[in-house]
PDB file of N, CA and C in Angstrom:
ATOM      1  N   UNK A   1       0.557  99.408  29.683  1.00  0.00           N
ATOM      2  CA  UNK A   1       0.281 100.809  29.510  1.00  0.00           C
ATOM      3  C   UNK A   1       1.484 101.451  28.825  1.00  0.00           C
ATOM      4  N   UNK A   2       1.147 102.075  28.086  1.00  0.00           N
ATOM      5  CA  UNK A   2       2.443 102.749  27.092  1.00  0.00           C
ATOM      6  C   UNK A   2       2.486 104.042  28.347  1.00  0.00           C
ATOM      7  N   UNK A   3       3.951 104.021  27.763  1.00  0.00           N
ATOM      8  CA  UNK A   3       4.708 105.280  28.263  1.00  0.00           C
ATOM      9  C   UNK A   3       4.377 106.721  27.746  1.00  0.00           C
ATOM     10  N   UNK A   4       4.164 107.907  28.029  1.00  0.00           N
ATOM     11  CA  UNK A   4       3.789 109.315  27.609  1.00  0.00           C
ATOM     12  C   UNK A   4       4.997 109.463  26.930  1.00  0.00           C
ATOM     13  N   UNK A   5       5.739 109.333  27.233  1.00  0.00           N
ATOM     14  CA  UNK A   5       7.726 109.977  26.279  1.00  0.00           C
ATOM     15  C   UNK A   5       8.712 109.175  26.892  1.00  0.00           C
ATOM     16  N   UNK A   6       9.125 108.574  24.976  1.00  0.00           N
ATOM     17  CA  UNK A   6      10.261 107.929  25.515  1.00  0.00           C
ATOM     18  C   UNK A   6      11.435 108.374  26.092  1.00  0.00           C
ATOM     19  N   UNK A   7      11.381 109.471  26.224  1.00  0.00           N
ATOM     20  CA  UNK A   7      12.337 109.609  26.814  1.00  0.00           C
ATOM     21  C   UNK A   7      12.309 110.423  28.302  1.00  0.00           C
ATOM     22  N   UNK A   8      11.446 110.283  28.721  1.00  0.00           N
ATOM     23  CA  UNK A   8      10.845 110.629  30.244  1.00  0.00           C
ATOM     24  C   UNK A   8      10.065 109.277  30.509  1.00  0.00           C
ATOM     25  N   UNK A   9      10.393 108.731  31.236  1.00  0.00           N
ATOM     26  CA  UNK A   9       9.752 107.254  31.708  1.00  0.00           C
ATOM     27  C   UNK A   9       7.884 108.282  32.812  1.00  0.00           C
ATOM     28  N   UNK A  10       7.325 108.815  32.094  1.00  0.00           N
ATOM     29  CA  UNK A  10       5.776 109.133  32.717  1.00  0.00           C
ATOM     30  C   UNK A  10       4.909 107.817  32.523  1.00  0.00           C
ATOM     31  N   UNK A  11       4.338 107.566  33.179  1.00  0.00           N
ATOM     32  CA  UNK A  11       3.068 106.998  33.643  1.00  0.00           C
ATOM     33  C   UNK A  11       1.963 107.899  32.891  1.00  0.00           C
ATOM     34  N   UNK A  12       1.149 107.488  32.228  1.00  0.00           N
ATOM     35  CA  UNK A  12       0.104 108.483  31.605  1.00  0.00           C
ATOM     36  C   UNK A  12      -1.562 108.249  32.459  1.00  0.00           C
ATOM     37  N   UNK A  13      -1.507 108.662  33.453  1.00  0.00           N
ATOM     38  CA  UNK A  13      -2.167 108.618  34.420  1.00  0.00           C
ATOM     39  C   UNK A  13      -2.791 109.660  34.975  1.00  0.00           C
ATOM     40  N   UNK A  14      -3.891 110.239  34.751  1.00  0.00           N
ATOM     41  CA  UNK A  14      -4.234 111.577  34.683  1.00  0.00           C
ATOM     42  C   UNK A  14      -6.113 111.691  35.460  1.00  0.00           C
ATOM     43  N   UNK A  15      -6.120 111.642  36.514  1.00  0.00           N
ATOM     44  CA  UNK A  15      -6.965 111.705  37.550  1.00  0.00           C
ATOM     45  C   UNK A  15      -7.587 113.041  37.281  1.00  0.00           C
ATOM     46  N   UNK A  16      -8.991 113.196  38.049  1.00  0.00           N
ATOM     47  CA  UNK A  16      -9.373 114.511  38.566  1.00  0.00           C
ATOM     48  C   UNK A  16     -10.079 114.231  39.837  1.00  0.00           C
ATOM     49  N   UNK A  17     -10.314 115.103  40.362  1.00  0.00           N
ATOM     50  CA  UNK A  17     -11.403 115.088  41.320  1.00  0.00           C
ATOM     51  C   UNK A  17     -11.463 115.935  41.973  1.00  0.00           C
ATOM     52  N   UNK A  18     -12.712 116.344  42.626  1.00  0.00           N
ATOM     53  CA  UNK A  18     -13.726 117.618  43.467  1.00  0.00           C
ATOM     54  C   UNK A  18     -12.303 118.413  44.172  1.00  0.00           C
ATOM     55  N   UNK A  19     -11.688 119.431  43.740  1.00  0.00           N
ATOM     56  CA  UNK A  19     -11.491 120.515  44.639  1.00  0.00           C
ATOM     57  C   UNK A  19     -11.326 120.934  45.821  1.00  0.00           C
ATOM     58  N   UNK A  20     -12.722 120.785  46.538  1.00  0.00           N
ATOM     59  CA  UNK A  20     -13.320 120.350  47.838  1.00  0.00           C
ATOM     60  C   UNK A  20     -12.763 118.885  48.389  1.00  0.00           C
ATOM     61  N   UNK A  21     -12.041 118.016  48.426  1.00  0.00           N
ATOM     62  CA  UNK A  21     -12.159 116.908  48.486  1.00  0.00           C
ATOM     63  C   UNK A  21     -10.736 117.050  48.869  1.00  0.00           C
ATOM     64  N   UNK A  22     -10.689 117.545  50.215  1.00  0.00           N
ATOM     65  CA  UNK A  22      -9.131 117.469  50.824  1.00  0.00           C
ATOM     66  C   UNK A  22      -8.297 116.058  50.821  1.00  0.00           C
ATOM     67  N   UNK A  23      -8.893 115.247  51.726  1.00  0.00           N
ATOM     68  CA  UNK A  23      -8.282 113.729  51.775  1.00  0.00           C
ATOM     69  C   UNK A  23      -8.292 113.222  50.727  1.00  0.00           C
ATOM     70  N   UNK A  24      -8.914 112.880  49.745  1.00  0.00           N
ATOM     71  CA  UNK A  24      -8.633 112.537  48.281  1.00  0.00           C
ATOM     72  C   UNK A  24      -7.088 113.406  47.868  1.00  0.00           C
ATOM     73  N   UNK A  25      -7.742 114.290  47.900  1.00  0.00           N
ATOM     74  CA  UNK A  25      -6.148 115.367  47.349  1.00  0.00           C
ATOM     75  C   UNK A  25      -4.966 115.140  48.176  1.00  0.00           C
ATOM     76  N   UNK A  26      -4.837 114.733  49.002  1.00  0.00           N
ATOM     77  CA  UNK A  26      -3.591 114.390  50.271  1.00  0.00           C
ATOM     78  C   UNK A  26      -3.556 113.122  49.961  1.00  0.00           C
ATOM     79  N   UNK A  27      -4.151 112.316  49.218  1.00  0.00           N
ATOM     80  CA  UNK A  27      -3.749 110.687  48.806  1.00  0.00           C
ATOM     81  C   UNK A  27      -2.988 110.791  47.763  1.00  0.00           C
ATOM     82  N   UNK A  28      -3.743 111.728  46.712  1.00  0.00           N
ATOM     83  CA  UNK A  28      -3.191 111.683  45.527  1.00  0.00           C
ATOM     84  C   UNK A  28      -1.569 112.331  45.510  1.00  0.00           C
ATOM     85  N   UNK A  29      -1.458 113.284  45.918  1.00  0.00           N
ATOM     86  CA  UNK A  29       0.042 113.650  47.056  1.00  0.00           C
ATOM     87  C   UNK A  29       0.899 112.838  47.050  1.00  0.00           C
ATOM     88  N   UNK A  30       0.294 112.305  48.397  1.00  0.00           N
ATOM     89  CA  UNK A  30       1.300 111.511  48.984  1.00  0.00           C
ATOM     90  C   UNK A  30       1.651 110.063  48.037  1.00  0.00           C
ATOM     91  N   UNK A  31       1.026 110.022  47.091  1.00  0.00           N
ATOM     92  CA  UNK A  31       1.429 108.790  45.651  1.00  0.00           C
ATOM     93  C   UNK A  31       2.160 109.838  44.787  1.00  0.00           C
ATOM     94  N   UNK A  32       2.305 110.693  44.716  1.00  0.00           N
ATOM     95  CA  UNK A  32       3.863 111.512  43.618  1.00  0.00           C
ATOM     96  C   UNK A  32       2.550 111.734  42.853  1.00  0.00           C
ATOM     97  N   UNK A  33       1.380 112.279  42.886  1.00  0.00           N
ATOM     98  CA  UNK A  33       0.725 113.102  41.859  1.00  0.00           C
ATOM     99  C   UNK A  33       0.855 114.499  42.260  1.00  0.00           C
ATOM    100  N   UNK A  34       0.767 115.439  40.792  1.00  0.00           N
ATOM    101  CA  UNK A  34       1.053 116.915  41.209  1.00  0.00           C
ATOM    102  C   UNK A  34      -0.906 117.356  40.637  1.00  0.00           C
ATOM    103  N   UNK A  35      -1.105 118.370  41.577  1.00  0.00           N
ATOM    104  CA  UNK A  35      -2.278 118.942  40.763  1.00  0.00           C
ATOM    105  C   UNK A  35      -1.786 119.944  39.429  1.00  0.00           C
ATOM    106  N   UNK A  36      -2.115 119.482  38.373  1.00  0.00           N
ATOM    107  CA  UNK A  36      -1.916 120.694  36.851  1.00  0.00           C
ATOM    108  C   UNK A  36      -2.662 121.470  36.817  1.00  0.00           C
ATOM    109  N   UNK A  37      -3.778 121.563  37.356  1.00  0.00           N
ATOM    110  CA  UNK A  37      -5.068 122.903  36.893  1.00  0.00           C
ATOM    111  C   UNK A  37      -6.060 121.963  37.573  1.00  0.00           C
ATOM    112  N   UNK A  38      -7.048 123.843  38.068  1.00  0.00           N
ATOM    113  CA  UNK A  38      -8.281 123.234  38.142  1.00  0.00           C
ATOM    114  C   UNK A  38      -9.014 123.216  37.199  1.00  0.00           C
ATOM    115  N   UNK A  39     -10.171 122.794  37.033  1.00  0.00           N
ATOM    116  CA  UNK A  39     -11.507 122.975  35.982  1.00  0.00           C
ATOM    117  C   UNK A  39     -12.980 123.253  36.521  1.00  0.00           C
ATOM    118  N   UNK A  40     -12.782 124.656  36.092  1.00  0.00           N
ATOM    119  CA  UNK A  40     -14.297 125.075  37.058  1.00  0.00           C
ATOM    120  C   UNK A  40     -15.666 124.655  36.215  1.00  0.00           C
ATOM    121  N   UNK A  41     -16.352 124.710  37.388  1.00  0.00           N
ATOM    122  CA  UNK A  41     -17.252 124.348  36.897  1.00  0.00           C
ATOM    123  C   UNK A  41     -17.566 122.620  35.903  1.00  0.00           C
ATOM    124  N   UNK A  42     -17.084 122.021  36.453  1.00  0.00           N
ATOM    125  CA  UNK A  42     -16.677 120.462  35.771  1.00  0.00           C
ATOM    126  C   UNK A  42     -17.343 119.743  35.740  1.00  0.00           C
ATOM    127  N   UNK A  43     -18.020 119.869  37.167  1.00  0.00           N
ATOM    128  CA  UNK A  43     -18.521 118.107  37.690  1.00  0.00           C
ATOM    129  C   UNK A  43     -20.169 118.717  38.233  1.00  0.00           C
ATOM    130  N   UNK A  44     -21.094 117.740  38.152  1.00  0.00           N
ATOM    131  CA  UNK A  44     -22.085 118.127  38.810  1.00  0.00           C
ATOM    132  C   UNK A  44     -22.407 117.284  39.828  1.00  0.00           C
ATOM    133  N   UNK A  45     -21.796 117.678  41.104  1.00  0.00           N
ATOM    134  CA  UNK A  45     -22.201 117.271  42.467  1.00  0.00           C
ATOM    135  C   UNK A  45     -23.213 117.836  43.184  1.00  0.00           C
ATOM    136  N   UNK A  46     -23.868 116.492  43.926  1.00  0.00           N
ATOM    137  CA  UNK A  46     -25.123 117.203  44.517  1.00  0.00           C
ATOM    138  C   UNK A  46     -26.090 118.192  44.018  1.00  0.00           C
ATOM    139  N   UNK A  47     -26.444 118.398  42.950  1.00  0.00           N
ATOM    140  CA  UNK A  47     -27.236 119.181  41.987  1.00  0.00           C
ATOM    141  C   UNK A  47     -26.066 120.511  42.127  1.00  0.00           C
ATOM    142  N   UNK A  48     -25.330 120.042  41.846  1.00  0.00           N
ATOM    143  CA  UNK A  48     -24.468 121.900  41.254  1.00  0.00           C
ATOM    144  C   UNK A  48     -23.186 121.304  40.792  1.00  0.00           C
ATOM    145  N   UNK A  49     -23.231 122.659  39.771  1.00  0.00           N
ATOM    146  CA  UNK A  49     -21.787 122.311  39.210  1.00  0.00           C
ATOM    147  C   UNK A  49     -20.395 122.518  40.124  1.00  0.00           C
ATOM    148  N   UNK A  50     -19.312 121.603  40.069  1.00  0.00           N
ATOM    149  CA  UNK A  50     -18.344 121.710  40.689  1.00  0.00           C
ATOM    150  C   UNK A  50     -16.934 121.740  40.673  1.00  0.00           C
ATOM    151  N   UNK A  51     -16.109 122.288  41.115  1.00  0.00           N
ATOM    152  CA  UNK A  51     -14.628 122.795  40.391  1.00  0.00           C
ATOM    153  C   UNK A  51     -14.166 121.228  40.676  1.00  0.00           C
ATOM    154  N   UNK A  52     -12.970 120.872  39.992  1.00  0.00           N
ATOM    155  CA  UNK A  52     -12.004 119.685  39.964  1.00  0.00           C
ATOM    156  C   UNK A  52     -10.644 120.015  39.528  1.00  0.00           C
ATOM    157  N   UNK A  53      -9.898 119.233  40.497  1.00  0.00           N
ATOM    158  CA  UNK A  53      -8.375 119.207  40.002  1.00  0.00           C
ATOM    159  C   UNK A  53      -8.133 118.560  39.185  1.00  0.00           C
ATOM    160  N   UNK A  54      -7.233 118.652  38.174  1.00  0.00           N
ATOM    161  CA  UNK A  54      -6.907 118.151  37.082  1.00  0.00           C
ATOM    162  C   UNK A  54      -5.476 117.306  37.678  1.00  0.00           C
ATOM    163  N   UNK A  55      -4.949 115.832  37.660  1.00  0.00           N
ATOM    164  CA  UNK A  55      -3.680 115.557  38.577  1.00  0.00           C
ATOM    165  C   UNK A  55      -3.027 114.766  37.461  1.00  0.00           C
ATOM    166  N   UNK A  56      -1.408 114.736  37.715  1.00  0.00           N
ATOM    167  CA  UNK A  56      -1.102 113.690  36.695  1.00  0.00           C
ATOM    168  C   UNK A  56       0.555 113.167  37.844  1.00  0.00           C
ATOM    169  N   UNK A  57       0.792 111.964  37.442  1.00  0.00           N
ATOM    170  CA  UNK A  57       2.092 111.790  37.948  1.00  0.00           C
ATOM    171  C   UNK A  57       3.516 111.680  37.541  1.00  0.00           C
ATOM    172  N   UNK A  58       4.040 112.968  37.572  1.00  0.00           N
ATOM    173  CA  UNK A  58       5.463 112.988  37.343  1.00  0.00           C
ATOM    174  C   UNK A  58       6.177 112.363  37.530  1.00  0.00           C
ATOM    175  N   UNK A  59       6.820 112.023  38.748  1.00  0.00           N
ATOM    176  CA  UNK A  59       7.735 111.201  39.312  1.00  0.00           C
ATOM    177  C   UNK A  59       7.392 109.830  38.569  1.00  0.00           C
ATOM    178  N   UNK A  60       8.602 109.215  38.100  1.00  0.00           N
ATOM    179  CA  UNK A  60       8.670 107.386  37.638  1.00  0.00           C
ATOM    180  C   UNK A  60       8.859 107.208  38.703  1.00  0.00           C
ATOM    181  N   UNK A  61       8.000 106.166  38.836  1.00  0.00           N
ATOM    182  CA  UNK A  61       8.147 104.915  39.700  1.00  0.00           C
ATOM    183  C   UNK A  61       9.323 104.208  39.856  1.00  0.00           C
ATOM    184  N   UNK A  62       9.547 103.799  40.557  1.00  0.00           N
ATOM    185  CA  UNK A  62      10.671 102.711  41.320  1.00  0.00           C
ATOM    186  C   UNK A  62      10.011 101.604  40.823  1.00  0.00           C
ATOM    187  N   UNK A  63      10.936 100.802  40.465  1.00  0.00           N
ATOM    188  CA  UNK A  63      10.187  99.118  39.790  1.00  0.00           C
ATOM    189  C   UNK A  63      11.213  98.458  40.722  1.00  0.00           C
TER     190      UNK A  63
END
């Protein structure tokens, strides 16, 4: 996987998911992802449209 900037060691790793979706969002957390934005209206769950976090991970990893 290529690097986002050489000169920021990022991971280009860029998740979303449901809003609503606490424990998902407390995983993604607790792995060094930050939420960047939501996106309303995104996803269509359960017959309706639905907001999503937009996540990406800052923090480099430890190798």
């Amino acid at each position: 996987m290529k690097e986002a900037s050489p000169a920021i060691p990022l991971q280009p790793i860029e998740p979303t998911e449901g809003a609503d979706k606490q424990p998902a969002l407390a995983l993604y957390l607790r792995h060094d992802f930050d939420v960047e934005g939501q996106l309303l209206d995104y996803a269509m769950h359960e017959g309706r449209l639905s907001n999503v976090h937009g996540k990406a991970r800052h923090k480099p990893r430890e190798h």
